[in-house]
C-alpha atoms as a PDB file:
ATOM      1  CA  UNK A   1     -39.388 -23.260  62.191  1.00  0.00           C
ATOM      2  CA  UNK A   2     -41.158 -25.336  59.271  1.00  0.00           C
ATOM      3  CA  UNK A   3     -39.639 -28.421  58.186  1.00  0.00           C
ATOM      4  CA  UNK A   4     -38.027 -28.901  55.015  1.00  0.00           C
ATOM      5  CA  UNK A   5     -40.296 -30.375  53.135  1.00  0.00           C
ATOM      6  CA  UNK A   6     -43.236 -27.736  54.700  1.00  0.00           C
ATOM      7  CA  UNK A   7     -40.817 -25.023  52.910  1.00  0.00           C
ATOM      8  CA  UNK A   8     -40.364 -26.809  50.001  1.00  0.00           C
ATOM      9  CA  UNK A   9     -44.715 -27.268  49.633  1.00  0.00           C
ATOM     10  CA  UNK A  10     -44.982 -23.682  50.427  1.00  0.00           C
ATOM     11  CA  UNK A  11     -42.479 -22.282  48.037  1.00  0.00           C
ATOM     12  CA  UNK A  12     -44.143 -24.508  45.386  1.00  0.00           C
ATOM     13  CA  UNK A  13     -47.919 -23.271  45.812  1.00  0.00           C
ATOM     14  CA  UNK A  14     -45.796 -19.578  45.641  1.00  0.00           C
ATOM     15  CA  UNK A  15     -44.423 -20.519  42.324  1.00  0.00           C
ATOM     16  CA  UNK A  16     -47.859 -22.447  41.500  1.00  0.00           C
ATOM     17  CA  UNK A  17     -49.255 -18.795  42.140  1.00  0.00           C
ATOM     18  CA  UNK A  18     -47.507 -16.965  39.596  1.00  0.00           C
ATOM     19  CA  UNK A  19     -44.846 -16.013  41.848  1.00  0.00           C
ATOM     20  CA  UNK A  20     -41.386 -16.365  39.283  1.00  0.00           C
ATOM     21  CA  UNK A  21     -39.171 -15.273  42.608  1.00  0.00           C
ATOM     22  CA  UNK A  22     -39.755 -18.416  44.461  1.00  0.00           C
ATOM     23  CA  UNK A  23     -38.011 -20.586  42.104  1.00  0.00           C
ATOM     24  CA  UNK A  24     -34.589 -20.067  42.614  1.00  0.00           C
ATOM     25  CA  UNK A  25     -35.056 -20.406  46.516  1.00  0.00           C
ATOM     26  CA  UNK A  26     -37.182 -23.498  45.600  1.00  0.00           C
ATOM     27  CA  UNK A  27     -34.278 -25.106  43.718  1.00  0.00           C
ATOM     28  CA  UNK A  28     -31.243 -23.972  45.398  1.00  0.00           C
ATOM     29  CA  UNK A  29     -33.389 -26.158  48.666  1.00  0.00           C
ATOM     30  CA  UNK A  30     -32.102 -29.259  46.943  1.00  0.00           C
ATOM     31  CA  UNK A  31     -28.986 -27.903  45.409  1.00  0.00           C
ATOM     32  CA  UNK A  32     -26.462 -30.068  47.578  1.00  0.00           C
ATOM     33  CA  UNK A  33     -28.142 -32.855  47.754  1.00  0.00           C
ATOM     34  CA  UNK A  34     -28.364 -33.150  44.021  1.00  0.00           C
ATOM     35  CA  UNK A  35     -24.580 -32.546  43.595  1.00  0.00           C
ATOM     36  CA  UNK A  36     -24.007 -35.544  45.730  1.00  0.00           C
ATOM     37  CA  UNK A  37     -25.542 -37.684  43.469  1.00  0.00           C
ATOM     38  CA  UNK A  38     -24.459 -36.228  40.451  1.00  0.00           C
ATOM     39  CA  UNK A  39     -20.956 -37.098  42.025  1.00  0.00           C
ATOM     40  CA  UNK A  40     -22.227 -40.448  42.510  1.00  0.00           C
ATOM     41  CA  UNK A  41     -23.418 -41.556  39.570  1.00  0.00           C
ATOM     42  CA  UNK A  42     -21.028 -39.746  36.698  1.00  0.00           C
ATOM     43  CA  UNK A  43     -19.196 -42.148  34.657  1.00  0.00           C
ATOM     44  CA  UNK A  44     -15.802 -42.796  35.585  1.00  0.00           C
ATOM     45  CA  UNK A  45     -14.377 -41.744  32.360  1.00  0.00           C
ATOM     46  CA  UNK A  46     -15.888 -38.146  32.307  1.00  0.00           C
ATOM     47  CA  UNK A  47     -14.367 -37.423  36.087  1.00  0.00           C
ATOM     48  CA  UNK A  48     -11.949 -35.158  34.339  1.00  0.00           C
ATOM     49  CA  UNK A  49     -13.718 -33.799  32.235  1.00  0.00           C
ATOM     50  CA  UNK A  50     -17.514 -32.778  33.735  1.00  0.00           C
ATOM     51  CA  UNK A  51     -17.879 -31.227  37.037  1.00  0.00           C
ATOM     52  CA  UNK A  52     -20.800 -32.294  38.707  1.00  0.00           C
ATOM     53  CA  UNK A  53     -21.919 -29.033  39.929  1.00  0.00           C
ATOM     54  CA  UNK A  54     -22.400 -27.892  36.046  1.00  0.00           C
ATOM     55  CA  UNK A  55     -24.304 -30.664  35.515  1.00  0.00           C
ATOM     56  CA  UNK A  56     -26.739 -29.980  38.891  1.00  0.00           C
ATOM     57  CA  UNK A  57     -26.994 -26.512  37.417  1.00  0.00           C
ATOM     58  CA  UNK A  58     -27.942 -27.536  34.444  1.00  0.00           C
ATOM     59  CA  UNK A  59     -30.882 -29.881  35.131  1.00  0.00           C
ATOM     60  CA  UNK A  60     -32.192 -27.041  37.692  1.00  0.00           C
ATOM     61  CA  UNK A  61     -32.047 -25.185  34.334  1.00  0.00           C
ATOM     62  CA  UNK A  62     -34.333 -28.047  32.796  1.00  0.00           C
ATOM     63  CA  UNK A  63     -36.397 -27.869  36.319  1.00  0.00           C
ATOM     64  CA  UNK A  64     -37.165 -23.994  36.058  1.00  0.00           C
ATOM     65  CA  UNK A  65     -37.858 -24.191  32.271  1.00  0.00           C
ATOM     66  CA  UNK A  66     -39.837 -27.511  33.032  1.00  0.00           C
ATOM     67  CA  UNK A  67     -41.673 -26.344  36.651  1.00  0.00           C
ATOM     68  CA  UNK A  68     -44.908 -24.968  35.771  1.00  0.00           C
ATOM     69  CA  UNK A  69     -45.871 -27.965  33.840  1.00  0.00           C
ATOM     70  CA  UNK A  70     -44.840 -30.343  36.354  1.00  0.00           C
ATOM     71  CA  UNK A  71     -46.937 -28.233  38.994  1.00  0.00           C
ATOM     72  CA  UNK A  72     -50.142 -28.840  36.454  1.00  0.00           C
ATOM     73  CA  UNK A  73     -49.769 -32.319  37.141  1.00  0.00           C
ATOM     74  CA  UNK A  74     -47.303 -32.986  39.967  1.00  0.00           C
ATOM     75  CA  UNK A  75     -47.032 -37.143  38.458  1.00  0.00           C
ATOM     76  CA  UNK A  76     -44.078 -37.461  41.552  1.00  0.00           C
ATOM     77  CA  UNK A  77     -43.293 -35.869  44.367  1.00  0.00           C
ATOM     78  CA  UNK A  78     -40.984 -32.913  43.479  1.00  0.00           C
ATOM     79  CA  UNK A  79     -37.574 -33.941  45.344  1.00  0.00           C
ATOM     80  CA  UNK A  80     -37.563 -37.377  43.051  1.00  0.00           C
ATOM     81  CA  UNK A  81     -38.377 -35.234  39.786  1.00  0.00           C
ATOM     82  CA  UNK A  82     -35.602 -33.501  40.256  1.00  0.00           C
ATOM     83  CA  UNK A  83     -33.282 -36.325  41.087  1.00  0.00           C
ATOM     84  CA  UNK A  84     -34.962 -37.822  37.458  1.00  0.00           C
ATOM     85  CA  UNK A  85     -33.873 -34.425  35.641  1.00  0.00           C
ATOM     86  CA  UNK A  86     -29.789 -34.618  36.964  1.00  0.00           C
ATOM     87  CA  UNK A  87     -30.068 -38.390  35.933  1.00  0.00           C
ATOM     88  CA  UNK A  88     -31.513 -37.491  32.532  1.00  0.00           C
ATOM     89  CA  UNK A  89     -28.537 -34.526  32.183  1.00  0.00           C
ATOM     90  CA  UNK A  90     -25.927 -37.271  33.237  1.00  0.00           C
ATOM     91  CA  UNK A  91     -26.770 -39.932  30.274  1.00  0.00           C
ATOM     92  CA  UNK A  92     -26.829 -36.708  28.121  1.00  0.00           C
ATOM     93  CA  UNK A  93     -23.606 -35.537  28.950  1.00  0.00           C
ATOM     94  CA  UNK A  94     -22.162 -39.382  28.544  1.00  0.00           C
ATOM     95  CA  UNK A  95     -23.563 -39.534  25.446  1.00  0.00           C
ATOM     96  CA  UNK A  96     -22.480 -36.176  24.020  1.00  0.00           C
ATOM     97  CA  UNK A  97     -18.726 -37.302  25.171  1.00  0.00           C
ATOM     98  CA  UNK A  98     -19.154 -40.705  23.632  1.00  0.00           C
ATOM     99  CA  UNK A  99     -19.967 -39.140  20.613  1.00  0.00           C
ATOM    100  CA  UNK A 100     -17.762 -36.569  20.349  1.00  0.00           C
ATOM    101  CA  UNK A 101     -15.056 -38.497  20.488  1.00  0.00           C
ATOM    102  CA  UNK A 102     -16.572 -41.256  17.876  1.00  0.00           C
ATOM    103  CA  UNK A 103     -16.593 -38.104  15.492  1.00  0.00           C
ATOM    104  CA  UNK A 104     -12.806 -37.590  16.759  1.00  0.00           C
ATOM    105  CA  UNK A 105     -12.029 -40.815  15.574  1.00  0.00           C
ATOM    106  CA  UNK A 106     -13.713 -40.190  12.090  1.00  0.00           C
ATOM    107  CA  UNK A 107     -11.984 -36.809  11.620  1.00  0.00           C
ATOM    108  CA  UNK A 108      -8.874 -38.391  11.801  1.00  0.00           C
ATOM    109  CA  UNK A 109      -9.343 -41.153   9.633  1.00  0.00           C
ATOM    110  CA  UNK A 110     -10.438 -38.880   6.918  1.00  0.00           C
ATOM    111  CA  UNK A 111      -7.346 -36.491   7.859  1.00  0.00           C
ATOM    112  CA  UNK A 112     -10.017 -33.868   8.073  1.00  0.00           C
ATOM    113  CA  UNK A 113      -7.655 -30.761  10.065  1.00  0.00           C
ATOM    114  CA  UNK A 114     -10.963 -28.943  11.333  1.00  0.00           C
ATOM    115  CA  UNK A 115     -11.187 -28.784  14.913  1.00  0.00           C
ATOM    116  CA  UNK A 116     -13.928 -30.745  16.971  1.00  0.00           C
ATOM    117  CA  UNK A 117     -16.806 -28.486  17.547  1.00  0.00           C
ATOM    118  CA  UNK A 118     -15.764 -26.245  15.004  1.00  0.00           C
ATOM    119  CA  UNK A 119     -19.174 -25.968  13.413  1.00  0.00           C
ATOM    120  CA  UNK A 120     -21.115 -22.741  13.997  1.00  0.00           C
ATOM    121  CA  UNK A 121     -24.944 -22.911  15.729  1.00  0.00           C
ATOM    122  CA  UNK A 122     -26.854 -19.975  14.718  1.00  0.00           C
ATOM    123  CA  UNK A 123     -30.392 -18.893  15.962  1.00  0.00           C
ATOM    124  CA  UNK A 124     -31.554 -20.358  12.713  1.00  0.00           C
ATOM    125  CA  UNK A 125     -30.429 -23.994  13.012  1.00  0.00           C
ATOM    126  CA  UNK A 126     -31.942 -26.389  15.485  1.00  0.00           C
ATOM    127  CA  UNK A 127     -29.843 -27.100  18.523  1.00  0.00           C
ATOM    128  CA  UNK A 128     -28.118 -29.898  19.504  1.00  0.00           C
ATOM    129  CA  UNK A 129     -31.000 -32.191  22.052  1.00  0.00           C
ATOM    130  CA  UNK A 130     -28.305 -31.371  24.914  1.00  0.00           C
ATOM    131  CA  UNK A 131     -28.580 -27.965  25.104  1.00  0.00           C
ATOM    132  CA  UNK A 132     -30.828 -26.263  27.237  1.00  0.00           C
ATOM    133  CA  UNK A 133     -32.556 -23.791  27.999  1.00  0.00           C
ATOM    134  CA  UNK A 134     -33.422 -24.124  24.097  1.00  0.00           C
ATOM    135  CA  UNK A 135     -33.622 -27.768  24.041  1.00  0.00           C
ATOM    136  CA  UNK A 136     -37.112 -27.244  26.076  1.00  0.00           C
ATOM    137  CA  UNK A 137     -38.288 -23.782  24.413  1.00  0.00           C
ATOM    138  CA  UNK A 138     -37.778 -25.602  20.737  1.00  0.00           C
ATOM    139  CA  UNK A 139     -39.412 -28.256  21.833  1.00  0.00           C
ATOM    140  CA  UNK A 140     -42.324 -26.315  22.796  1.00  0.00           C
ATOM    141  CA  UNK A 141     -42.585 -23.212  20.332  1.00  0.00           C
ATOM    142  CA  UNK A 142     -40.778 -22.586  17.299  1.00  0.00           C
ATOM    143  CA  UNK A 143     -37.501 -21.252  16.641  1.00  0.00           C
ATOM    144  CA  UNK A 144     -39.009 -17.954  15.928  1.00  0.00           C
ATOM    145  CA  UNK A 145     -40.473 -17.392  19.574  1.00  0.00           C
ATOM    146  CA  UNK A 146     -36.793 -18.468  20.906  1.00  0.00           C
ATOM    147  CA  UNK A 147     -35.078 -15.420  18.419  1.00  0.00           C
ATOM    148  CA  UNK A 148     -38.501 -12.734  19.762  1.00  0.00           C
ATOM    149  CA  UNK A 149     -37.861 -13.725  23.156  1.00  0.00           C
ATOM    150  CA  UNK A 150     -33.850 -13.604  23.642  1.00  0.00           C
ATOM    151  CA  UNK A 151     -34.036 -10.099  21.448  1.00  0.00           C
ATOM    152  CA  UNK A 152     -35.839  -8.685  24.156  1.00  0.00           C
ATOM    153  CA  UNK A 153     -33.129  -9.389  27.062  1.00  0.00           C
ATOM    154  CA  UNK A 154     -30.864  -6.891  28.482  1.00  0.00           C
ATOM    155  CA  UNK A 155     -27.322  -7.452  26.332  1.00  0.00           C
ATOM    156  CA  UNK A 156     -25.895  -9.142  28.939  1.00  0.00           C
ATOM    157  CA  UNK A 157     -28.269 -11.617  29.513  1.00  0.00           C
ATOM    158  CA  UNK A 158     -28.610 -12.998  26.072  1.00  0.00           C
ATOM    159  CA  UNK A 159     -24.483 -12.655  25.736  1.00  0.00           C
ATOM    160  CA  UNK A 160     -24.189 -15.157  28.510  1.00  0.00           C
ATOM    161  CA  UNK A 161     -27.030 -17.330  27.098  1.00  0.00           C
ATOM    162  CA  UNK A 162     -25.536 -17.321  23.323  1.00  0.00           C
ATOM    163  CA  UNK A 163     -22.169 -18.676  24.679  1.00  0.00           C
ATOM    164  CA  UNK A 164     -23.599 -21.487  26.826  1.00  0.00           C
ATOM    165  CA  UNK A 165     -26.207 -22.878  24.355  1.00  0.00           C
ATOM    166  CA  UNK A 166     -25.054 -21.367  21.043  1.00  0.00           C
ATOM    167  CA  UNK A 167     -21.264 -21.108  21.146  1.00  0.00           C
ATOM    168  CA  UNK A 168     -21.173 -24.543  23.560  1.00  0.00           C
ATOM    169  CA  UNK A 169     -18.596 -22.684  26.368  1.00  0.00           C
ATOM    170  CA  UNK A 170     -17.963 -24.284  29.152  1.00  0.00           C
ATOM    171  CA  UNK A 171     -18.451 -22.197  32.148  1.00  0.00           C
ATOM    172  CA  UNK A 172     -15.018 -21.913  32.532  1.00  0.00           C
ATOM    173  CA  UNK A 173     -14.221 -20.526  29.280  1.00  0.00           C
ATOM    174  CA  UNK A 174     -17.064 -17.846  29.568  1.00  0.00           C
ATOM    175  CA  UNK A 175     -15.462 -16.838  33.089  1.00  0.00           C
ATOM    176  CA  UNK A 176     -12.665 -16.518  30.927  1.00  0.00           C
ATOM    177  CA  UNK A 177     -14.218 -14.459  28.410  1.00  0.00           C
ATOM    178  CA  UNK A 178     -16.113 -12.037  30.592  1.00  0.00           C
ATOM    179  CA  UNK A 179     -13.265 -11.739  32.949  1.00  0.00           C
ATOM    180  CA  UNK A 180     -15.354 -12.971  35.586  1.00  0.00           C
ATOM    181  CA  UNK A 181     -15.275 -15.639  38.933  1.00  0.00           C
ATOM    182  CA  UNK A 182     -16.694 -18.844  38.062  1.00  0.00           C
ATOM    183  CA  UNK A 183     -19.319 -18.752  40.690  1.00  0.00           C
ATOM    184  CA  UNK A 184     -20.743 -14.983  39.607  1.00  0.00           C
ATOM    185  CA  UNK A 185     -20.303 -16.470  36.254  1.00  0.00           C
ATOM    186  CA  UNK A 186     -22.993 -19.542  37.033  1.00  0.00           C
ATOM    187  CA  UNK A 187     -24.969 -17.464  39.207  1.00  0.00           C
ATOM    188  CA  UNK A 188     -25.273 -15.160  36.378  1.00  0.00           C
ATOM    189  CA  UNK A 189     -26.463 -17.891  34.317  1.00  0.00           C
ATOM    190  CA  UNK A 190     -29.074 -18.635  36.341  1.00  0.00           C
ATOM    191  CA  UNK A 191     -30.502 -15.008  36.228  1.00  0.00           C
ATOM    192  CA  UNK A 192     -30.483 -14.645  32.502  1.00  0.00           C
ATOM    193  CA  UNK A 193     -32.242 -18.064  32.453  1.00  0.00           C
ATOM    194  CA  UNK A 194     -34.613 -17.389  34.715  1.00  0.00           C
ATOM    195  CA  UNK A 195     -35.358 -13.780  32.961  1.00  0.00           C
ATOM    196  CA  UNK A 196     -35.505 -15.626  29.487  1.00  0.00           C
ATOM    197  CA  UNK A 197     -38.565 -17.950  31.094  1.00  0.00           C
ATOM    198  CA  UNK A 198     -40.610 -15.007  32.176  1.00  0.00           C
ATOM    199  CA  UNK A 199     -39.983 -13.743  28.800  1.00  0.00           C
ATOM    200  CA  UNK A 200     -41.540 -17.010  27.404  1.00  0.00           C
ATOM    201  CA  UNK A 201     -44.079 -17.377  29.601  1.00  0.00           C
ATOM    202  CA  UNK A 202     -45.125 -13.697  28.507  1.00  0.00           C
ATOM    203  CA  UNK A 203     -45.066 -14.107  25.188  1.00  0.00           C
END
């Protein structure tokens, strides 16, 4: 039986060669291990409030969007990289708390009655640096590939990926919606994602 790291080089010269398949089994290799120190290092005061498997799902988001370019130049070895992505997506989410709640505090001292997070994101507006998969396709193309390329996914697909990154659901809220589990909800997710990357690539 090859070792884990033998599996883990092997998968990566698959998905090196074009094969899209190999990434989820590439990621979901390190899937536990990256939940432990998500765990580890979130802040204390979002405990309650941020689960750390959404945030290990969402940098191997940032790691499938982000894969092909780190196999051009492989700058660390691949387990580290992807420790570096959860670390980036746990400042991120600190941040995005810390400032939603500064803009709390603002609201209320101007007796402003809108609800936080009220504002509307539309494929037309640039979205928020936190959000991903369109943080990374912005970044790259403009907005205009983003619209071409989510138009072409089956319905359900881009439904799933317009409440995550446009209407800002938490997965629990779009298990909600959909009347779905929470783990076919994620897992879901992670198919329309991946879909929306060969779409990219493609285009």
């Amino acid at each position: 039986m090859p070792s884990d790291s033998t599996e883990t080089e092997r998968l990566l010269n698959r998905v090196g060669e074009g094969e899209v398949d190999a990434i989820g089994p590439l990621l979901a290799r390190s899937r536990a291990r990256l939940r432990g120190l998500a765990a580890a290092r979130l802040d204390r005061q979002l405990v309650a409030r941020v689960d750390p498997s959404d945030i290990v799902q969402e940098a191997l988001v940032d790691a499938s969007m982000k894969l092909l370019d780190y196999l051009r130049e492989r700058p660390i070895p691949f387990v580290p990289w992807l420790r570096g992505l959860v670390l980036e997506r746990l400042c991120a989410e600190r941040r995005r708390h810390l400032e939603a709640g500064k803009r709390s505090v603002v609201r209320e001292s101007r007796r402003i009655g809108a609800r936080a997070g009220s504002e509307s994101t539309s494929l037309d507006q640039p979205v928020a640096r936190t959000a991903t998969p369109s943080r990374v396709a912005l970044a790259a193309e403009e907005s205009e590939r983003l619209r071409a390329a989510l138009g072409r996914l089956a319905a359900a697909d881009r439904q799933i990926l317009e409440m995550r990154y446009f209407e800002r659901l938490a997965f629990p809220e779009i298990a909600a919606r959909l009347n779905l589990g929470l783990s076919a909800v994620k897992m879901r997710h992670l198919r329309a994602v991946e879909r929306l990357q060969v779409v990219v690539d493609r285009s």
